[in-house]
Protein backbone atom coordinates (compact mmCIF):
# COMPACT_ATOMS: atom_id res chain seq x y z
CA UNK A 1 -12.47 227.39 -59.64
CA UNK A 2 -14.89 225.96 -61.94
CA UNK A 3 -13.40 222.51 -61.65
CA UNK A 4 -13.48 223.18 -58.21
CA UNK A 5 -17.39 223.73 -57.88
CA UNK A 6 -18.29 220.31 -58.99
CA UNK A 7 -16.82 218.50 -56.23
CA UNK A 8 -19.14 217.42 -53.39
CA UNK A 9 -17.96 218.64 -50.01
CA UNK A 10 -20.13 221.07 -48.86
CA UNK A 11 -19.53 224.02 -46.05
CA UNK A 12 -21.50 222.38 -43.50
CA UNK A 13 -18.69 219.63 -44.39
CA UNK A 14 -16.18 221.64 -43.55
CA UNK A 15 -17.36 223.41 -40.64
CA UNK A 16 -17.72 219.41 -38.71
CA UNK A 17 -14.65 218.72 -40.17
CA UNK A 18 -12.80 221.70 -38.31
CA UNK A 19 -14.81 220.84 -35.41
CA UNK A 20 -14.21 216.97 -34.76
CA UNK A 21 -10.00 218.38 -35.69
CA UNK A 22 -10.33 221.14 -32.97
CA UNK A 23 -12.11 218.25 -30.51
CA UNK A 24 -9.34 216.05 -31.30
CA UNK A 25 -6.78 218.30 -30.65
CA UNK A 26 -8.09 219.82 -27.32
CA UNK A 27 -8.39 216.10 -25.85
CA UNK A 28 -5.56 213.69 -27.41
CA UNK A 29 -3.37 215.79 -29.29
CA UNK A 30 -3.42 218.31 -26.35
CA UNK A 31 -1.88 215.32 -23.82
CA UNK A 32 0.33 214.09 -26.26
CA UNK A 33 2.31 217.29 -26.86
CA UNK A 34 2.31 218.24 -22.78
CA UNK A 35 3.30 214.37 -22.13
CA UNK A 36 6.02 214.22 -24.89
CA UNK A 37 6.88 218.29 -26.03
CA UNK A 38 7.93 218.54 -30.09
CA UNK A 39 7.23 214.52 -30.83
CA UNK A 40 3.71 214.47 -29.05
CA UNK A 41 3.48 217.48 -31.75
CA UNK A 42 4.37 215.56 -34.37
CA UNK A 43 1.89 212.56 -33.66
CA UNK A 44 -0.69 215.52 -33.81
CA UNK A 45 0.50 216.52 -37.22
CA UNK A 46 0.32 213.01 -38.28
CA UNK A 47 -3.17 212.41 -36.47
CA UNK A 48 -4.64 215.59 -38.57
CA UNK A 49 -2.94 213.95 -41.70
CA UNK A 50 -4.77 210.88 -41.25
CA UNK A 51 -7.61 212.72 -39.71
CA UNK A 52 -8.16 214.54 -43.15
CA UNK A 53 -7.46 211.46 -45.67
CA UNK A 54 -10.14 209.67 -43.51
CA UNK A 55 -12.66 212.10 -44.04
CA UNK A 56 -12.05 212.34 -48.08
CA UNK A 57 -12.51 208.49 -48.45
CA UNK A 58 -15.16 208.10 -45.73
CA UNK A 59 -17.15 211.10 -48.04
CA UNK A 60 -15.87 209.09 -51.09
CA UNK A 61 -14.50 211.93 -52.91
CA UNK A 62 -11.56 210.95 -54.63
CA UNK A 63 -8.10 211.77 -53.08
CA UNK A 64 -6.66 213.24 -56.24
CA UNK A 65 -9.56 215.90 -56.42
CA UNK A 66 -9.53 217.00 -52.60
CA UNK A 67 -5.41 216.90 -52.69
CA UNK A 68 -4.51 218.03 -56.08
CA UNK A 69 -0.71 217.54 -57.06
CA UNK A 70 0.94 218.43 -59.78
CA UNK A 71 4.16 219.41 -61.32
CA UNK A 72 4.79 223.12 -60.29
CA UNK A 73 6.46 226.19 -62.57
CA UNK A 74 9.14 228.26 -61.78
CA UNK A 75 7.06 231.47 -62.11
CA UNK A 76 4.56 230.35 -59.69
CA UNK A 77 7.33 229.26 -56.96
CA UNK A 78 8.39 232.89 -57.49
CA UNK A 79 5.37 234.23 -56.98
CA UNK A 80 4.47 231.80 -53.99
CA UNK A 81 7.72 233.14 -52.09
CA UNK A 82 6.91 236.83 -53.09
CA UNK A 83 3.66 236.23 -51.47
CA UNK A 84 5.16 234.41 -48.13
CA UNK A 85 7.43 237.64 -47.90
CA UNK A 86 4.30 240.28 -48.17
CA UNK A 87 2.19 237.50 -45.69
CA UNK A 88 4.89 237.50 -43.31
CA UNK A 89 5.82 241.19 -43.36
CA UNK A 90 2.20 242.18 -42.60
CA UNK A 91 1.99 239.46 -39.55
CA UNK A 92 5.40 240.66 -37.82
CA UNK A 93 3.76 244.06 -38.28
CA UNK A 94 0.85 242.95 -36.95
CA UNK A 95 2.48 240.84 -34.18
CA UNK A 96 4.55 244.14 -33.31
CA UNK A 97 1.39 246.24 -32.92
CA UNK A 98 -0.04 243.83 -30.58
CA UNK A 99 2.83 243.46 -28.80
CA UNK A 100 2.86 247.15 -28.11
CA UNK A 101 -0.44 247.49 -26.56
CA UNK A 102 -0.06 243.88 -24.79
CA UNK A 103 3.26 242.89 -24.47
CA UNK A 104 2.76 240.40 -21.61
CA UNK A 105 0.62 238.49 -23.87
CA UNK A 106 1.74 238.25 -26.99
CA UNK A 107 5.78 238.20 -25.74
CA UNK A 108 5.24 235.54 -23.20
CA UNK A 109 3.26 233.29 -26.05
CA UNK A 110 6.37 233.97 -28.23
CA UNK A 111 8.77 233.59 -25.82
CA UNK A 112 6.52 229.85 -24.60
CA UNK A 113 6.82 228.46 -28.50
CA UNK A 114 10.30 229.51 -28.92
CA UNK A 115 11.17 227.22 -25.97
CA UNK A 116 9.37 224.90 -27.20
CA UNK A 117 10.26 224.52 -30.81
CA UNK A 118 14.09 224.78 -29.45
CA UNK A 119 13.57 221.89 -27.32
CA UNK A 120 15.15 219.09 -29.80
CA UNK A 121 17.93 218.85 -32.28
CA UNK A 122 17.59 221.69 -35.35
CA UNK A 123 17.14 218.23 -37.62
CA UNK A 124 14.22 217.18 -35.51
CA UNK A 125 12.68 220.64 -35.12
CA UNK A 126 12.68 221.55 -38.79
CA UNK A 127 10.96 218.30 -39.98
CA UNK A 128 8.35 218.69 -36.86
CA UNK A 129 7.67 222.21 -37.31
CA UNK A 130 7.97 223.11 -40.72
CA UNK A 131 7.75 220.14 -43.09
CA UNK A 132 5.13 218.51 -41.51
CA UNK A 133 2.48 221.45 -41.32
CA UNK A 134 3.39 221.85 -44.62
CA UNK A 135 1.90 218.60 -45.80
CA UNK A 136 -0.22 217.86 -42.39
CA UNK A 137 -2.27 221.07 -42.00
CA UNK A 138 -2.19 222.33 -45.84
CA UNK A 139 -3.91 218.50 -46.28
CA UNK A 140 -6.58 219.43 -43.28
CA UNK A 141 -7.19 223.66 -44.48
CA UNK A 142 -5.88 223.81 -48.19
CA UNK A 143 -7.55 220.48 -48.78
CA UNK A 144 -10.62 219.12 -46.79
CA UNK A 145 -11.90 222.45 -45.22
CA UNK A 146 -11.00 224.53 -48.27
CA UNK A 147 -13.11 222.30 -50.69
CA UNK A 148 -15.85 222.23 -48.67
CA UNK A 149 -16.18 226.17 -48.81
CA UNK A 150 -16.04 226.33 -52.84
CA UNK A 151 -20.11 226.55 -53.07
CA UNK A 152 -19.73 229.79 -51.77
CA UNK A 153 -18.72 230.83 -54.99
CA UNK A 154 -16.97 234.08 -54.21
CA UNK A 155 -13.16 233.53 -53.74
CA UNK A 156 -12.77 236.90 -50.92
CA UNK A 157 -15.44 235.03 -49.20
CA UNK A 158 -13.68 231.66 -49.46
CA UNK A 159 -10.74 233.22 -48.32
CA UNK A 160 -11.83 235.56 -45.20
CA UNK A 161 -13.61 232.13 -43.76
CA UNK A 162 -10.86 230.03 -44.43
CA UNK A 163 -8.52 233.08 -42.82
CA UNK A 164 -10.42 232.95 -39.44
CA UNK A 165 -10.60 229.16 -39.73
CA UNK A 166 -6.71 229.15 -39.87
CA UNK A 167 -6.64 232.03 -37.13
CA UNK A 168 -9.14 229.66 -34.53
CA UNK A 169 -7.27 226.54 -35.65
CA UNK A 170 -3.97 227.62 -33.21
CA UNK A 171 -5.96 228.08 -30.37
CA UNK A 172 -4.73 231.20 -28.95
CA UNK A 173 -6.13 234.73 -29.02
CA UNK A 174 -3.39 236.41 -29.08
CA UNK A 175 -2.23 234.93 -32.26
CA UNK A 176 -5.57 235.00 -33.62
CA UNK A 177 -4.45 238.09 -36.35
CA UNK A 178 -1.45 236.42 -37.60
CA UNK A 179 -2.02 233.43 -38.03
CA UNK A 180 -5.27 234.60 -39.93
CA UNK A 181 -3.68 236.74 -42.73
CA UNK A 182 -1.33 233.91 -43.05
CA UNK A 183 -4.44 231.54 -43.72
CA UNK A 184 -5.78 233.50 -45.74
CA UNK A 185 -3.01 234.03 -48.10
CA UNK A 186 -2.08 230.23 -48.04
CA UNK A 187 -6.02 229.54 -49.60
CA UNK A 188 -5.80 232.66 -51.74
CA UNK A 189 -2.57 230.72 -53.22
CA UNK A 190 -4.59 227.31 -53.91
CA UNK A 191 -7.75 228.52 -55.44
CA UNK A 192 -5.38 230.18 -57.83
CA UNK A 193 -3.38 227.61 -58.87
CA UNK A 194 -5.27 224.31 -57.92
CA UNK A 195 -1.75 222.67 -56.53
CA UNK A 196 -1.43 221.90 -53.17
CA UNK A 197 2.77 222.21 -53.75
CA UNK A 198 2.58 226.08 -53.60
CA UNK A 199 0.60 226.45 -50.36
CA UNK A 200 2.92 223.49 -48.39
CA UNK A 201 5.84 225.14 -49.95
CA UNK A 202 4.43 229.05 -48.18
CA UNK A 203 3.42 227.44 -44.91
CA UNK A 204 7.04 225.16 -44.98
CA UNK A 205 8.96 228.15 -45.60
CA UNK A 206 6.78 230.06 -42.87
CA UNK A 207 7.26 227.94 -40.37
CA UNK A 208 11.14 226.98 -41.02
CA UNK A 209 12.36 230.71 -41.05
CA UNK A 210 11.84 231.98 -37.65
CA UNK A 211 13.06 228.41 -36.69
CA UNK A 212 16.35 228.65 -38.49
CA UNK A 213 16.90 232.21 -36.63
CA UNK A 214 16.12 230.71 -33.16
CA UNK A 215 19.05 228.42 -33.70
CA UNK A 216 21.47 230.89 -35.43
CA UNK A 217 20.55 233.62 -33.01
CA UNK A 218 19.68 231.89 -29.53
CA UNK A 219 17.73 234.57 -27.38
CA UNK A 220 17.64 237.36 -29.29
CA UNK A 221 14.08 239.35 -28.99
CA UNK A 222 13.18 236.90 -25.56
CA UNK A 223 10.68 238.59 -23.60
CA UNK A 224 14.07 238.34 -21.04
CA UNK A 225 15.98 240.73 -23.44
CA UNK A 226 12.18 243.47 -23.57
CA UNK A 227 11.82 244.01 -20.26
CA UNK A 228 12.03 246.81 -17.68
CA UNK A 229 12.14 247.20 -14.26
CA UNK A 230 10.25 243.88 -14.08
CA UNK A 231 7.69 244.89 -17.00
CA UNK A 232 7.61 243.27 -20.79
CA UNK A 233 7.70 246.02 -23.53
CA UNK A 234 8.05 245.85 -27.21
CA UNK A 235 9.56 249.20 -28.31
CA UNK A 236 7.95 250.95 -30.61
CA UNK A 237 10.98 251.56 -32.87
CA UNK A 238 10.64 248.08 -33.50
CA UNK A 239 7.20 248.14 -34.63
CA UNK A 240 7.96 250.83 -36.80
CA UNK A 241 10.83 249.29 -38.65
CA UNK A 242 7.85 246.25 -39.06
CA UNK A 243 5.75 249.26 -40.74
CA UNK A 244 8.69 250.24 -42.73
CA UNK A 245 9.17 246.98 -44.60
CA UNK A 246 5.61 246.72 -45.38
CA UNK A 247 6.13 249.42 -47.11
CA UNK A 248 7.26 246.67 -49.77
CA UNK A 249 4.20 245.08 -49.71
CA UNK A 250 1.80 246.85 -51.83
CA UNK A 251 4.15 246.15 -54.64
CA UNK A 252 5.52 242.71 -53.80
CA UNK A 253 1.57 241.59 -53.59
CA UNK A 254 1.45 242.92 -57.29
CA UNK A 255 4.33 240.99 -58.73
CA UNK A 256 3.95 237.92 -56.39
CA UNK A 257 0.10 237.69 -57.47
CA UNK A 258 1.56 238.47 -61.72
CA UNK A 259 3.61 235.61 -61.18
CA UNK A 260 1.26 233.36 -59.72
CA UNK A 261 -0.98 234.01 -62.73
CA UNK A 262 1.49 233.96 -65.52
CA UNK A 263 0.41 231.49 -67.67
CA UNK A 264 0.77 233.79 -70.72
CA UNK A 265 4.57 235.06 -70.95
CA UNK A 266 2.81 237.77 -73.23
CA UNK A 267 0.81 239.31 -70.36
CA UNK A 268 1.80 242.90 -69.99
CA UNK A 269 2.81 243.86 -65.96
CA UNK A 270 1.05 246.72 -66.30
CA UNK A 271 -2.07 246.63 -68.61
CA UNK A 272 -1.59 250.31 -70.71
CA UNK A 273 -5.49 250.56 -69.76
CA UNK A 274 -5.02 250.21 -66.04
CA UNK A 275 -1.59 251.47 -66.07
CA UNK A 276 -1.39 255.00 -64.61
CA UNK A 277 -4.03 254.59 -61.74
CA UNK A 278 -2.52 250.92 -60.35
CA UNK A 279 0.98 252.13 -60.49
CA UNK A 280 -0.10 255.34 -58.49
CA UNK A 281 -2.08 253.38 -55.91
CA UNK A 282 0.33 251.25 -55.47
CA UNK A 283 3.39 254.13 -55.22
CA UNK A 284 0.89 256.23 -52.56
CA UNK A 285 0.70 253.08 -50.60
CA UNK A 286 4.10 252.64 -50.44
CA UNK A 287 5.29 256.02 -49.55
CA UNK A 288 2.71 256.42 -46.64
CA UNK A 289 3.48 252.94 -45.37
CA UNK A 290 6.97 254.12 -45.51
CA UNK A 291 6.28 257.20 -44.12
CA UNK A 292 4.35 256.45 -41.02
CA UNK A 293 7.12 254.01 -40.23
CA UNK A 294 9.44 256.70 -40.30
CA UNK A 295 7.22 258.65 -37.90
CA UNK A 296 6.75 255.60 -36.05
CA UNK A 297 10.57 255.07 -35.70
CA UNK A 298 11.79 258.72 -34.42
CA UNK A 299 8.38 259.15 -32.02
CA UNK A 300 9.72 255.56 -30.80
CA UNK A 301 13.63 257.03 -30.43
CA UNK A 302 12.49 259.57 -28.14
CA UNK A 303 9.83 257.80 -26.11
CA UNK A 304 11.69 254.59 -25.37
CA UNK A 305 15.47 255.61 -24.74
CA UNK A 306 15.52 253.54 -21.27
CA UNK A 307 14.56 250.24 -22.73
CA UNK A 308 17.28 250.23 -24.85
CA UNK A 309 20.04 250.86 -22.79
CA UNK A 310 18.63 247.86 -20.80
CA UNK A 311 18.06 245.81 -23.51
CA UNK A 312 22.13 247.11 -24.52
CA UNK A 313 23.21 245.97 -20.55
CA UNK A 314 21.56 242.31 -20.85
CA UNK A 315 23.34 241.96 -24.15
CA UNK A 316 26.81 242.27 -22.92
């Protein structure tokens, strides 16, 4: 952080930059991808990219400073992945609990990008949707925009703006939440460890997962398979089995954030001074995470019995 500081983008740097990417994207990059589907996408990935390098040399701040690369550890890919798992966890859940209360919304949009990212070979998918928003954004958020928010000093700060940056940056409302705690995570990763590897490894691994299980499982979850009598519906056995695995969470944030900070192979787990009252806080949030899930899942067995058997029908 402190190397951080000295650089010379500013906020108000930032906040342009966002601005003349979110201009770009609603004009050019907007007819590119409904002209030419996953490849116009991938120009806009590589406009953004170029977009971003632009900036750093027009601003003459040196590339190395704004982009920093370096060799990464084993402990801290650990801990990246740990993190990805509690990030994504807690956006499914959220996802789920918006899809509950608006399912026309938020299934339809899922059901839309599904389509979309399914549209081309798996090859050609995978490098458009995961690898290059691993390098393309992370360069525009993790890099430009999150460099220009260091003089803000305070890292929660830092990372709530750079959250709802992330969230506003996808352009849709209804994955506003999501997307957010996944932004936020990513820039928690790189003011920790300074590397842009670990945050385009998160978002790569983000991105290719759900991907991968489109193509191994074609369909499965379409708004097609959710709905009844003519009406979307998420069940709400599904959102509790999303509350259930967060119930991992509150731990796996622990470890994933020991790893990432492991620089020391001395440092205790569990400081013996802080010992008794993080592992209860952490245990209490487990079980009640668990536990509402579990309430969740049997309210959601009784109340939701006829979406099932359709869902059951349209699956045979």
């Amino acid at each position: 952080m402190e190397e951080f500081r000295r650089r010379k983008l500013k906020p108000w740097h930032g906040i342009a930059f966002f601005l003349l990417i979110m201009l770009a994207f609603f004009t050019v990059c907007a007819y590119l991808q409904i002209r030419f589907g996953m490849y116009g996408l991938a120009a806009t990935e590589l406009i953004i990219f170029v977009m971003a390098v632009g900036f750093v040399l027009l601003m003459r701040v040196p590339l190395r400073e704004v982009f920093p690369i370096r060799r990464p550890s084993a402990a801290r890919i650990f801990g990246t992945l740990l993190l990805w798992v509690c990030a994504y966890i807690t956006a499914m859940a959220a996802v789920g609990i918006l899809a509950y209360y608006f399912p026309a919304q938020v299934l339809g949009t899922n059901n839309a990008l599904s389509s979309f990212m399914v549209s081309v070979p798996l090859a050609v998918s995978f490098i458009i949707t995961a690898v290059m928003p691993g390098i393309c954004e992370e360069a525009v958020h993790r890099g430009v925009i999150l460099h220009s928010m260091l003089p803000l000093r305070k890292k929660w700060v830092i990372v709530l703006v750079m959250g709802v940056i992330f969230g506003l940056f996808h352009a849709d409302i209804w994955r506003f939440l999501p997307t957010a705690l996944l932004g936020a995570m990513l820039s928690y990763i790189m003011l920790e460890t300074e590397n842009m590897v670990y945050p385009a490894l998160f978002h790569c691994v983000n991105n290719a997962v759900p991907l991968l299980l489109l193509y191994a499982v074609p369909g499965a979850g379409s708004a097609e398979q959710l709905q009844l009598a003519g009406e979307l519906r998420m069940p709400l056995v599904s959102v509790a089995v999303y509350v259930i695995l967060a119930a991992v969470v509150p731990y796996g944030l622990y470890f994933g954030n020991y790893l990432l900070k492991l620089k020391d192979r001395r440092r205790e787990l569990f400081p013996k001074e802080t010992r008794t009252r993080t592992v209860t806080m952490l245990t209490a949030l487990t079980v009640s995470l668990f536990m509402a899930g579990v309430v969740l899942f049997l309210a959601g067995i009784l109340l939701d019995q006829e979406l099932f058997q359709q869902i059951y029908r349209s699956m045979r």
